[in-house]
Protein backbone atom coordinates (compact mmCIF):
# COMPACT_ATOMS: atom_id res chain seq x y z
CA UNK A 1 10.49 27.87 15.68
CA UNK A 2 13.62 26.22 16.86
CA UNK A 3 12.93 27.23 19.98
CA UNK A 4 9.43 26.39 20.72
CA UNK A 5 10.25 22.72 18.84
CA UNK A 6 12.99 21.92 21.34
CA UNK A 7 10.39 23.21 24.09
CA UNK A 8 7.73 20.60 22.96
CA UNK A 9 6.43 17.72 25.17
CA UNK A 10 8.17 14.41 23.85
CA UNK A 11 4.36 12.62 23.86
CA UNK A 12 5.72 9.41 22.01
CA UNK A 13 8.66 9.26 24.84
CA UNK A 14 5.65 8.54 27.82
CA UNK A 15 3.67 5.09 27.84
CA UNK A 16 0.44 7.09 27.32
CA UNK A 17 1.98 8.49 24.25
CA UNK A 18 2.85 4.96 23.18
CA UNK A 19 -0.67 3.77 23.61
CA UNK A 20 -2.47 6.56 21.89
CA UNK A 21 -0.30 6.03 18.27
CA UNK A 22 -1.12 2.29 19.08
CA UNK A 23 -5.01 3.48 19.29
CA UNK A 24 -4.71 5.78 16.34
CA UNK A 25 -3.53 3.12 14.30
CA UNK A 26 -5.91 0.53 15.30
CA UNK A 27 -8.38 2.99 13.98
CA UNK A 28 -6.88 3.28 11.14
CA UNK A 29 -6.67 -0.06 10.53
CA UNK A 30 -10.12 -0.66 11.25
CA UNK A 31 -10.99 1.52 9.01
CA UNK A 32 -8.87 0.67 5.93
CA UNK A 33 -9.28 -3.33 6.39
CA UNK A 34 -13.09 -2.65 5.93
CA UNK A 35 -12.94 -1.56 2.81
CA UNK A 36 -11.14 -5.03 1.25
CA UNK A 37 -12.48 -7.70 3.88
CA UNK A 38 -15.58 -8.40 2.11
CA UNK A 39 -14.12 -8.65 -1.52
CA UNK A 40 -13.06 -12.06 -0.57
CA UNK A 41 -17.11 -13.04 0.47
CA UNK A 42 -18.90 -12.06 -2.07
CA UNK A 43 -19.37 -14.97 -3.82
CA UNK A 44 -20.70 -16.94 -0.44
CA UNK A 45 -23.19 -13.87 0.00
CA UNK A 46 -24.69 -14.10 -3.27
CA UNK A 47 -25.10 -17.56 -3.13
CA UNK A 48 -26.17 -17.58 1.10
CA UNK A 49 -28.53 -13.96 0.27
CA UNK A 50 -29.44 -14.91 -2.86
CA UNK A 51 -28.57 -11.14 -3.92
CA UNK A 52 -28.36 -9.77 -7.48
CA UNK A 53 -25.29 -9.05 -9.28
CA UNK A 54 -26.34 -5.01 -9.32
CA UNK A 55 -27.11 -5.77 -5.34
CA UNK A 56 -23.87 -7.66 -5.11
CA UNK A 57 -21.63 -4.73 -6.43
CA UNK A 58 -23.01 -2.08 -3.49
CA UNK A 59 -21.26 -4.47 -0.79
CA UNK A 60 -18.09 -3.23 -1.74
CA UNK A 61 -19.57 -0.02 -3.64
CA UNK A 62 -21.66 1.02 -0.78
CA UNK A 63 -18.57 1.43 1.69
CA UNK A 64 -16.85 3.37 -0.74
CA UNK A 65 -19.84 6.10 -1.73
CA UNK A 66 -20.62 7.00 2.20
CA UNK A 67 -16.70 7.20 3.11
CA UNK A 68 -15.51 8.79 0.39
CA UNK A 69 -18.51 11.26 0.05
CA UNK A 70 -18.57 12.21 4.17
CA UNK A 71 -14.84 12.60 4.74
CA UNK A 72 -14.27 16.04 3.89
CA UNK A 73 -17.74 16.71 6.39
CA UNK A 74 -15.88 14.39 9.03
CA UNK A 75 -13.16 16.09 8.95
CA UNK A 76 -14.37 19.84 9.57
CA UNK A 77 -16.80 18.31 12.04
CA UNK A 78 -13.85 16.99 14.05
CA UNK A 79 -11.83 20.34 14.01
CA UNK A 80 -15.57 22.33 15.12
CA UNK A 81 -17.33 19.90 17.64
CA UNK A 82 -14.27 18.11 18.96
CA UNK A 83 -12.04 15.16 17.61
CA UNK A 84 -13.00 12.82 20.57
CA UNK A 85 -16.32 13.17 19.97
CA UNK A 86 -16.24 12.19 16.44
CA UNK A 87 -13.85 9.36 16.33
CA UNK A 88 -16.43 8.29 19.26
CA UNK A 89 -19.56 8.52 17.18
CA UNK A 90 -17.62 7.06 14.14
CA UNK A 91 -16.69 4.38 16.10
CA UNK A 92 -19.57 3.46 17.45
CA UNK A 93 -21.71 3.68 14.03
CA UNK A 94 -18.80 1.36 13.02
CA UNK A 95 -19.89 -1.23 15.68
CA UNK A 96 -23.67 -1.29 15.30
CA UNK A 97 -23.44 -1.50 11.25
CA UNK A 98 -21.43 -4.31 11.34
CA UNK A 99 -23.21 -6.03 13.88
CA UNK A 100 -26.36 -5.57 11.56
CA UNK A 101 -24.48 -6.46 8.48
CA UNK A 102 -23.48 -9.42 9.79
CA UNK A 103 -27.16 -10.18 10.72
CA UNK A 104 -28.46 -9.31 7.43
CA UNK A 105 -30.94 -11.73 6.05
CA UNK A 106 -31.57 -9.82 2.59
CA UNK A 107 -29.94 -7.37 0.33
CA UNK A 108 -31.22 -4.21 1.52
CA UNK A 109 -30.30 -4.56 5.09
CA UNK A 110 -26.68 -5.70 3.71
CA UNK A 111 -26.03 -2.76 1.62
CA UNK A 112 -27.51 -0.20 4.09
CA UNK A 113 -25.14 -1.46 6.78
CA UNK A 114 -22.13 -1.17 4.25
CA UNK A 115 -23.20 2.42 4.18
CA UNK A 116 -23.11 3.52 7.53
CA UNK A 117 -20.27 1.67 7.79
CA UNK A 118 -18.64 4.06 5.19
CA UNK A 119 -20.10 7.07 6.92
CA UNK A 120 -18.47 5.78 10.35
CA UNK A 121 -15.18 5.34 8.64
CA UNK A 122 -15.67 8.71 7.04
CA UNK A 123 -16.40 10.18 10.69
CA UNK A 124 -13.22 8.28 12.76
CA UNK A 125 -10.55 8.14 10.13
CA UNK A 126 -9.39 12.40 9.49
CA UNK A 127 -10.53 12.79 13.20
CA UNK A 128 -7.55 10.31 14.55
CA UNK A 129 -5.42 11.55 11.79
CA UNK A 130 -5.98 15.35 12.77
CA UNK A 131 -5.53 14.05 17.00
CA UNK A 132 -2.28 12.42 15.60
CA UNK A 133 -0.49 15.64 14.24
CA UNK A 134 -1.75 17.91 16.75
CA UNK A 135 -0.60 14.98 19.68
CA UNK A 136 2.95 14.40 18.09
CA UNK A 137 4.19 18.07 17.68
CA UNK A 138 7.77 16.62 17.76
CA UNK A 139 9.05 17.17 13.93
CA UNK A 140 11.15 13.95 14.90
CA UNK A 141 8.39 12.25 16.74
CA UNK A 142 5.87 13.18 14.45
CA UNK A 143 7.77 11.53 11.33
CA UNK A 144 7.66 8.44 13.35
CA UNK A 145 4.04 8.09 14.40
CA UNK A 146 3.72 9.31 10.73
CA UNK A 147 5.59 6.47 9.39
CA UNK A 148 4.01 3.94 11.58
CA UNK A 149 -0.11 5.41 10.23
CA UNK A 150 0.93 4.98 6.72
CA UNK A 151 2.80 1.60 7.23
CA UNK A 152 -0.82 0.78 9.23
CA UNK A 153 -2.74 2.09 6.06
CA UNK A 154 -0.95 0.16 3.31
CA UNK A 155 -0.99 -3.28 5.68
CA UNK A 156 -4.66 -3.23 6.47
CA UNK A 157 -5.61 -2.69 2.78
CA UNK A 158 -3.48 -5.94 2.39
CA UNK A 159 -4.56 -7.46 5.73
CA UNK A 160 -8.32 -6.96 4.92
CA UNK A 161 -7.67 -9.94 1.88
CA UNK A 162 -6.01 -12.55 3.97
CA UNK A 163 -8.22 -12.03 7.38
CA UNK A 164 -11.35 -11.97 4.79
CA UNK A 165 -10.29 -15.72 2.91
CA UNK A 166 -9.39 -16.94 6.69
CA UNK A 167 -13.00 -15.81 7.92
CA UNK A 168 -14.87 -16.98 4.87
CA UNK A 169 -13.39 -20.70 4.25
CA UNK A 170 -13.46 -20.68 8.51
CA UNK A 171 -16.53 -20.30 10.13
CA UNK A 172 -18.20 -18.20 7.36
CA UNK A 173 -19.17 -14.78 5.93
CA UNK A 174 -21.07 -13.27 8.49
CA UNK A 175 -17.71 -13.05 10.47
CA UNK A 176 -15.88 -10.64 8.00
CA UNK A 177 -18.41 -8.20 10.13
CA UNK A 178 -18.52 -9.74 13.06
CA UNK A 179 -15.03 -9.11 14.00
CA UNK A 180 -16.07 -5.41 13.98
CA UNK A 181 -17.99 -5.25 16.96
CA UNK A 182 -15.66 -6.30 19.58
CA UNK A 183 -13.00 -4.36 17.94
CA UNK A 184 -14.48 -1.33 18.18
CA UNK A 185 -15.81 -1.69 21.94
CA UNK A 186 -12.20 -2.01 22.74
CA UNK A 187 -10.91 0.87 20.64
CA UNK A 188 -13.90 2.88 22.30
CA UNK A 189 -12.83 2.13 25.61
CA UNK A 190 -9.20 3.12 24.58
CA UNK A 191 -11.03 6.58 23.29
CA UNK A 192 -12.49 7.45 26.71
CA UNK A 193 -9.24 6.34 28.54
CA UNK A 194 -6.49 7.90 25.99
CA UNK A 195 -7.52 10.64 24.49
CA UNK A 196 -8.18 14.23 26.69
CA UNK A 197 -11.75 15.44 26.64
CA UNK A 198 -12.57 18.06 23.77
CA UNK A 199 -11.81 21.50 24.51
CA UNK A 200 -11.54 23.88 21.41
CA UNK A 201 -8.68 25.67 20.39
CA UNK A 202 -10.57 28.63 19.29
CA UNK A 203 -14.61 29.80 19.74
CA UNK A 204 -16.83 27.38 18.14
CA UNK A 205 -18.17 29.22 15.37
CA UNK A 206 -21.47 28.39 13.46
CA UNK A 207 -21.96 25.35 11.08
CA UNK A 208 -21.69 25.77 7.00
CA UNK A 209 -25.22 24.40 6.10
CA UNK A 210 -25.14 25.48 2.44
CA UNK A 211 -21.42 24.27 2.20
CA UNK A 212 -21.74 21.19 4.32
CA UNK A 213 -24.94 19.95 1.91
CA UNK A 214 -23.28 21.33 -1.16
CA UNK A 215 -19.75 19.53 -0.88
CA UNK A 216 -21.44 16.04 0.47
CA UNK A 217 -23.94 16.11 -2.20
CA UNK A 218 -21.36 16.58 -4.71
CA UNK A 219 -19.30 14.41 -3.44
CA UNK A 220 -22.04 11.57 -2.97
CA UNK A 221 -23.19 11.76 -6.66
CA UNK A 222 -19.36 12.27 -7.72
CA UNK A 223 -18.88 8.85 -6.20
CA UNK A 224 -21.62 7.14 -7.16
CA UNK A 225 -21.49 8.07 -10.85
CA UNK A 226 -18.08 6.51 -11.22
CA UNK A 227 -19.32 3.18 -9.08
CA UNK A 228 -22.29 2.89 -12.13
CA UNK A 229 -20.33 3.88 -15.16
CA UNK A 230 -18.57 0.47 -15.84
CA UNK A 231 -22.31 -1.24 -16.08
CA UNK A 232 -24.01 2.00 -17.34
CA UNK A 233 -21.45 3.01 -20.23
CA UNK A 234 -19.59 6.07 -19.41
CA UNK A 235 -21.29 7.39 -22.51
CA UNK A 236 -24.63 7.02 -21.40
CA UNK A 237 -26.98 10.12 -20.51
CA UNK A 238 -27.07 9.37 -17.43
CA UNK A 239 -23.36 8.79 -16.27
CA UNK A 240 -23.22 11.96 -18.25
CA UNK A 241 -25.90 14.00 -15.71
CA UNK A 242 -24.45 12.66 -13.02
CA UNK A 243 -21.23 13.78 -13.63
CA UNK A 244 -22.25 16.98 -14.84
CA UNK A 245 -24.32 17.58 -11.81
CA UNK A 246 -21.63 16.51 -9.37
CA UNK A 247 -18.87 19.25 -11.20
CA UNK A 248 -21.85 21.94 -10.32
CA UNK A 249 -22.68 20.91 -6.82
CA UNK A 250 -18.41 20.96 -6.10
CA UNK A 251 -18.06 24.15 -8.09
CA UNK A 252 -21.17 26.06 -6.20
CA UNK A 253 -19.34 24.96 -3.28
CA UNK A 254 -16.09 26.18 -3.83
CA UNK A 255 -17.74 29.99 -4.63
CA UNK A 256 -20.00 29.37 -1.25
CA UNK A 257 -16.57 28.78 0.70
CA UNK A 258 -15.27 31.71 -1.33
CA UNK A 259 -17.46 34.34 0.35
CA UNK A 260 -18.40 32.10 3.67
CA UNK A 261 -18.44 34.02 6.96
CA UNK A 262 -17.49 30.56 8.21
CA UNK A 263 -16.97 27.96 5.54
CA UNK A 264 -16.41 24.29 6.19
CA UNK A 265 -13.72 24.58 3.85
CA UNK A 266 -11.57 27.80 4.34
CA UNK A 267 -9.58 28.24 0.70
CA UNK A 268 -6.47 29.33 2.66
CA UNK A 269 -5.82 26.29 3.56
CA UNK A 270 -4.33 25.63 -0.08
CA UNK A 271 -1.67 28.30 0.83
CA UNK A 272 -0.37 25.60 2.72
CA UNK A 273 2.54 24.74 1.06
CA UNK A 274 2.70 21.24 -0.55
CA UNK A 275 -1.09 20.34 0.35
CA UNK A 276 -2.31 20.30 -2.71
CA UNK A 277 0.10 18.32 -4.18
CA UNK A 278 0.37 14.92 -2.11
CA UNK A 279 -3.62 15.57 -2.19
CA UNK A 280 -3.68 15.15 -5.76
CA UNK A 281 -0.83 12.44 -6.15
CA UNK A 282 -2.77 10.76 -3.38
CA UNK A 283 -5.63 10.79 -5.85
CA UNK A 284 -3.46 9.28 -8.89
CA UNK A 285 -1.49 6.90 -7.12
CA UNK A 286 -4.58 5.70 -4.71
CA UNK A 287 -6.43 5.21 -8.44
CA UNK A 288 -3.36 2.92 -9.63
CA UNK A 289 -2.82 1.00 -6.38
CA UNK A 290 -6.47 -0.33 -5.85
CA UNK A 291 -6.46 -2.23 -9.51
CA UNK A 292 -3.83 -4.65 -7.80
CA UNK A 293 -6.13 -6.10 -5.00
CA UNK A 294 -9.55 -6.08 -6.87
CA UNK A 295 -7.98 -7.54 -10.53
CA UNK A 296 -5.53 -9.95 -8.44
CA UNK A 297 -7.73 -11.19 -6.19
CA UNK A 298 -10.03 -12.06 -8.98
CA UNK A 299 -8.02 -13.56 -11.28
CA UNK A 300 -6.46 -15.99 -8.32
CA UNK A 301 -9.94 -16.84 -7.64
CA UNK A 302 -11.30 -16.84 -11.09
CA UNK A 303 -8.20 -18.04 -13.17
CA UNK A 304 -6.29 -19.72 -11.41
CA UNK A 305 -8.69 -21.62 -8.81
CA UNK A 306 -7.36 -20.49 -5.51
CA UNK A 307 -9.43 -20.98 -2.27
CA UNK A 308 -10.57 -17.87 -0.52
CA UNK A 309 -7.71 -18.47 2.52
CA UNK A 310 -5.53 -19.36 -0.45
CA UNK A 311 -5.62 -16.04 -1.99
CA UNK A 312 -5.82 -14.06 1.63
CA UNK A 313 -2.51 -15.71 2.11
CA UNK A 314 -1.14 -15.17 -1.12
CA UNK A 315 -1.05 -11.14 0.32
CA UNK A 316 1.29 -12.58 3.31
CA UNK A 317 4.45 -10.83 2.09
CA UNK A 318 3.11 -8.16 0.72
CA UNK A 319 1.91 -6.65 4.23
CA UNK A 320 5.00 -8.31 6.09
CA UNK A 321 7.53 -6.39 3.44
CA UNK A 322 5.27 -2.92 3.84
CA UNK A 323 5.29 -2.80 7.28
CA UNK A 324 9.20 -2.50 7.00
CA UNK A 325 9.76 -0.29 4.20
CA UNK A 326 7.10 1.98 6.25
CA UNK A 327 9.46 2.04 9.52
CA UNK A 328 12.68 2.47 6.83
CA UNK A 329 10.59 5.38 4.73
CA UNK A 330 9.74 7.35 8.18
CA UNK A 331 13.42 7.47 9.22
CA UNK A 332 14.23 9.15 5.56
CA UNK A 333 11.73 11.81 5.98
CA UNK A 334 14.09 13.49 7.94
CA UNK A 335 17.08 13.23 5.97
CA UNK A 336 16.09 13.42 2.26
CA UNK A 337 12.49 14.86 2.29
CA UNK A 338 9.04 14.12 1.06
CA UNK A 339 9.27 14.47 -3.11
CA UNK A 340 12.52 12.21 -3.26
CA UNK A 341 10.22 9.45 -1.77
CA UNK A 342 7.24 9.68 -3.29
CA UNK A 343 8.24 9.87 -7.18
CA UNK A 344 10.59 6.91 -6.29
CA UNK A 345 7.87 5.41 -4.32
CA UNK A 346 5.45 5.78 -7.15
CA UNK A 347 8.00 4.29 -10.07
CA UNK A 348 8.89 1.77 -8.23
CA UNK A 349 5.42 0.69 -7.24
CA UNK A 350 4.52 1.59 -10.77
CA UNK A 351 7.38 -0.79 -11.88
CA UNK A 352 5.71 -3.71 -9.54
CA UNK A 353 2.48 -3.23 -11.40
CA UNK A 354 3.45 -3.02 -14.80
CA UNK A 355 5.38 -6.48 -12.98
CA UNK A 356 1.87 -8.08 -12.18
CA UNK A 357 0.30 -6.74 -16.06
CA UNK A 358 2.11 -9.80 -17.13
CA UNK A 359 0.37 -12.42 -15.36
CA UNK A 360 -0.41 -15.48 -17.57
CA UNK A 361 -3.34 -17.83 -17.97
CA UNK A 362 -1.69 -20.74 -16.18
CA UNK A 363 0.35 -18.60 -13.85
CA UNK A 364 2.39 -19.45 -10.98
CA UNK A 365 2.73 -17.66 -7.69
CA UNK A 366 5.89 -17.60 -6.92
CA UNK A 367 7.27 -16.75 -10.41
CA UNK A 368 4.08 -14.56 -11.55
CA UNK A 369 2.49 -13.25 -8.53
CA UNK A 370 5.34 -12.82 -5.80
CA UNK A 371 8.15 -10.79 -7.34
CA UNK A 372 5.79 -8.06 -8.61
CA UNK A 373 3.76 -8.14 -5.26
CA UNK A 374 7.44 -7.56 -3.17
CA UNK A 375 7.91 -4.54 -5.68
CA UNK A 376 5.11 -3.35 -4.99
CA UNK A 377 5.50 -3.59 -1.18
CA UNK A 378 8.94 -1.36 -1.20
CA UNK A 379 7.18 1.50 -3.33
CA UNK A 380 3.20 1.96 -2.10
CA UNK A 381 5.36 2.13 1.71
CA UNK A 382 7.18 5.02 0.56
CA UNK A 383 3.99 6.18 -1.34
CA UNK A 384 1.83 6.71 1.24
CA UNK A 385 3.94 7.87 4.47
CA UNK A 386 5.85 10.60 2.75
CA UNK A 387 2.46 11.53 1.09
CA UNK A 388 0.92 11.55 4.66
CA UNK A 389 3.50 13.77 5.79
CA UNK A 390 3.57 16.02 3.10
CA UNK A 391 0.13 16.60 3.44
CA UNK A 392 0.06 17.62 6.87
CA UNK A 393 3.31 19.42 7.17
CA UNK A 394 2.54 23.29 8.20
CA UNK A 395 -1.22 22.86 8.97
CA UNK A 396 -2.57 24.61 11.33
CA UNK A 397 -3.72 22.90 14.43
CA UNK A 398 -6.94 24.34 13.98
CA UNK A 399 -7.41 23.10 10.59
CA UNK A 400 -5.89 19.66 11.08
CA UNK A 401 -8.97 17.35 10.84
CA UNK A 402 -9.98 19.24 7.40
CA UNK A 403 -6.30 18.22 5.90
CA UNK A 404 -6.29 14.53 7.24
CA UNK A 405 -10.77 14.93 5.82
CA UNK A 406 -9.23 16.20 2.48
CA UNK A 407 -6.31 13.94 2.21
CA UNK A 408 -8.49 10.59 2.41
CA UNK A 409 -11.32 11.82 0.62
CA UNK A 410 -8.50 12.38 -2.25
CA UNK A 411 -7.61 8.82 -1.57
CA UNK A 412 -11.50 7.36 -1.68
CA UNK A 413 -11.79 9.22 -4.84
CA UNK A 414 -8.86 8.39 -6.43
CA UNK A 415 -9.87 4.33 -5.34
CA UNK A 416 -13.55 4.99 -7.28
CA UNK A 417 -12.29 6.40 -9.93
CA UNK A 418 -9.97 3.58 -10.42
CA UNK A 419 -12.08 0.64 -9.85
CA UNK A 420 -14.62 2.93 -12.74
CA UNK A 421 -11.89 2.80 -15.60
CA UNK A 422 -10.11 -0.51 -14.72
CA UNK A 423 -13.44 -1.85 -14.91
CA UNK A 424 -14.79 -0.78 -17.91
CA UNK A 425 -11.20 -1.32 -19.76
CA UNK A 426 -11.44 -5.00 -17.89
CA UNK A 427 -14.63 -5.85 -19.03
CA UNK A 428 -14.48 -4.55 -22.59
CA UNK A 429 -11.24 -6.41 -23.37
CA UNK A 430 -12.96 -9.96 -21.76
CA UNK A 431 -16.21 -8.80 -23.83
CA UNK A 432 -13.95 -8.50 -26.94
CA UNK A 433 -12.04 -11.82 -26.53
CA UNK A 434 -15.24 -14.17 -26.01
CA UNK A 435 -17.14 -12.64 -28.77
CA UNK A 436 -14.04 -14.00 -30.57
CA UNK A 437 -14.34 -17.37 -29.34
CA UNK A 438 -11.72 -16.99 -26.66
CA UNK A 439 -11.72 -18.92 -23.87
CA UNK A 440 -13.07 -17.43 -20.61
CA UNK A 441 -9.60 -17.91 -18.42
CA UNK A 442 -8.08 -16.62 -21.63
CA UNK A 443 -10.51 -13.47 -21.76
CA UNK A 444 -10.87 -12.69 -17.88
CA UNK A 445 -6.94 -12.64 -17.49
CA UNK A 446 -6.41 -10.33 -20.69
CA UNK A 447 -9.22 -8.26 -19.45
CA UNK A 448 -6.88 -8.21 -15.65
CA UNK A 449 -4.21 -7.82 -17.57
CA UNK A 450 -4.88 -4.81 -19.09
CA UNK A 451 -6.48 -3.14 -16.27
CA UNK A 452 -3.42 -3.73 -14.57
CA UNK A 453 -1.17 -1.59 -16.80
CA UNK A 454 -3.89 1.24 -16.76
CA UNK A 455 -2.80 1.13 -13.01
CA UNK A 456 0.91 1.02 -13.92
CA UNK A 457 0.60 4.22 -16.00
CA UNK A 458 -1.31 6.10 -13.58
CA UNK A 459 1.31 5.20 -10.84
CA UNK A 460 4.00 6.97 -13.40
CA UNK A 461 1.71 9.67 -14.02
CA UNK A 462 1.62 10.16 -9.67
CA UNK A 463 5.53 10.37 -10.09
CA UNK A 464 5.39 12.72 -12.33
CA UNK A 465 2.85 15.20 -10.77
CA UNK A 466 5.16 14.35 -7.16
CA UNK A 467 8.10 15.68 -9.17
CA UNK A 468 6.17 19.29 -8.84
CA UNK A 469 5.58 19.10 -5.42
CA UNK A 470 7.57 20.83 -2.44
CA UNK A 471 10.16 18.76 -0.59
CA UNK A 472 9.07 18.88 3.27
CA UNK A 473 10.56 17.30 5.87
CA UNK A 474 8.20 17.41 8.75
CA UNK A 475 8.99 20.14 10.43
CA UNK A 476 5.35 21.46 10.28
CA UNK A 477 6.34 25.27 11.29
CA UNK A 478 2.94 26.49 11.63
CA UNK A 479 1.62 23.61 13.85
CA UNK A 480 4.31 24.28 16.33
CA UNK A 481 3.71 28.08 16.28
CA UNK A 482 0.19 27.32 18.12
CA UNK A 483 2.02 24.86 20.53
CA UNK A 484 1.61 27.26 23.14
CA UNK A 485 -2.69 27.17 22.83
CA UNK A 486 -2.87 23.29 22.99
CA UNK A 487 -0.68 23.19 26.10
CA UNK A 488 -3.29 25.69 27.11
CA UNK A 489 -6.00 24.18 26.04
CA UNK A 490 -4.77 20.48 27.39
CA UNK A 491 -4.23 22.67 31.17
């Protein structure tokens, strides 16, 4: 191992190499800043659409179901038909849904272009993540371009607030999609220039049918189920069957993969140690991070009266202070490991949180807002690149697109089923308060509250469950053991 790592390529040493991570992550953050851009909108597209409050919910909803319910697909596609060629196709859907969505004269057209844009995310995001760790085989290297996706990941879900309230109070709505098009006709160009054509590591073998429509419709109704429960009651028959149904379409999947001649989801891959873990802590801590842009932004808009670009820019130090920590937590990797990070990571974000819980009805934002939002920053960086790295140490090359596939779709999961509890505890507490006569700043901010510190305890519970995982520091053994085929393969 020692060997063949000193023997590897430095890519991230070359210009090319350079310009590839800076590709990667522009996909990445293309990706990521679509799923919070709109949030800021929405109350300019129900008023410009004239769209119903059910209708209005699937603009942010509808990204979410397709992206989270696709990525595990995306990923095994990108691993069996080629990693260029997905990112490409992802990309592209990308740029024609947003161009439509942006167009969008009713509802119907608006929502369906929020879901293809959630199946193009779900299509380009594990695909780059997957060309990442199999183009940075450096341990040292590796940890860096690491570091620099997850600092990417944790800015754009930032970024996507501010660049939405600068959009909307500039020249308008429609603009929060069409910055998409031009964006991705550059990153596509960068995608036919960068990246080396597909050529597979191994014989293509044939396609999982009964898996791939198992696992998508499971996760699909999964998804969707905890988008409806807040308005539906998560006691309601319904919420109930769709739950149900969604544990038996997952569960007949795992026993298809089980006996597969060629699943889309080999179950060996969960022999690769620490996978499962930052999958699942990615799930818990994903779930407690969301509640502080949705419940902040709202309460800043709804409470305390800010503009859109007021409340985008509120976010300002928050993605300044993560890029650093993101740089600072890739250079650690290295020295102290994966599981130190992320349980600090998590308590201190958790601490931040717990920070913001407290906000007031006439709150200020530099003694209310800012000093839990700079907590925040130095934890969630820590969160997600040693998470990131943890997940993808020791994968196989071969295999790489279904780790980064099951690593986000943990993360799109873990954001739904968030947004589905912080909701309903949200709503009942307001609900409570103004059937006592409360006032409605009063009840909305004690509803925020509360959600809040439902996001605080799951962030303690990720430390906790991080405390169990291994300790990695990016050496990635087994990727580097198949160095020899992609030098082949790349000849």
């Amino acid at each position: 191992m020692t060997t063949l790592a000193s023997a590897a390529p430095s890519a991230l040493a070359t210009k090319r190499g350079k310009l590839i991570l800076a590709l990667l992550c522009s996909i990445a953050f293309l990706d990521f800043i679509d799923a919070s851009i709109t949030n800021v909108a929405l109350p300019l597209i129900r008023d410009d659409l004239h769209v119903s409050v059910q209708g209005l919910q699937w603009v942010p909803s509808g990204y979410l179901l397709t992206y989270g319910g696709f990525m595990l697909l995306g990923g095994r596609l990108a691993d069996l038909i080629g990693r260029k060629r997905i990112v490409s196709i992802g990309t592209a859907l990308i740029g024609v849904s947003s161009l439509a969505g942006g167009l969008a004269q009713n509802e119907g057209t608006l929502v369906a272009a929020r879901l293809f844009q959630g199946l193009g995310a779900a299509l380009m995001l594990p695909a780059a993540l997957s060309i990442l760790t199999t183009t940075f085989t450096v341990p040292a290297e590796r940890q860096k371009a690491l570091g620099v996706w997850g600092g990417v990941g944790g800015l754009a879900s930032a970024a996507g607030v501010l660049l939405g309230g600068i959009l909307t109070d500039g020249p308008g709505w429609r603009w929060v999609f069409f910055v998409n098009p031009p964006a991705a006709a550059l990153v596509l160009v960068g995608i036919f220039r960068l990246l080396p054509a597909d050529i597979p590591l191994r014989e293509r073998r044939s396609f999982d049918l009964v898996g791939s429509t198992l696992v998508t419709s499971g996760m699909l109704l999964l998804v969707f189920a905890l988008v409806k429960a807040p308005t539906e009651g998560w006691g309601s028959t319904i919420t109930i069957v769709r739950l149900v149904g969604a544990g038996v379409l997952l569960a007949a999947f795992v026993a298809t993969e089980a006996t597969a001649r060629n699943p889309l989801l080999p179950l060996d891959i969960f022999r690769v140690r620490g996978l499962a873990a930052a999958d699942i802590t990615q799930l818990i801590a994903f779930a407690g991070f969301v509640a502080i842009f949705f419940f902040l932004t709202l309460y800043m808009q709804n409470v305390l009266g800010y503009s859109p670009i007021k409340t985008g820019a509120a976010y300002l130090p928050l993605c300044f202070a993560i890029g650093v920590f993101a740089g600072i937590t890739g250079q650690l990797i290295g020295k102290v490991g994966t599981r130190p990070l992320i349980v600090s990571g998590a308590l201190i974000t958790s601490a931040g949180v717990f920070m913001l819980s407290r906000i007031p009805v006439h709150g200020s934002y530099v003694s209310d807002l800012l000093p839990g939002l700079l907590v925040v920053s130095v934890g969630i960086a820590g969160v997600f690149v040693a998470t990131i790295t943890a997940a993808n140490d020791g994968v196989p090359a071969d295999k790489a697109g279904l780790a980064a596939g099951l690593l986000n779709a943990s993360q799109q999961l873990g954001g739904a089923l968030g947004l589905a509890i912080y909701s309903a505890i949200a709503t009942a507490r307001t609900t409570h308060l103004l059937a006592h006569h409360a006032s409605p700043a009063h009840a909305q901010t004690s509803g925020f509250s509360r959600a809040l510190l439902t996001g605080s305890i799951l962030l303690f519970v990720a430390a906790l469950v991080a405390v169990r995982s291994p300790n990695t520091r990016g050496q990635n053994p087994d990727l580097l053991d198949e160095l020899p085929n992609l030098e082949g393969a790349q000849r």
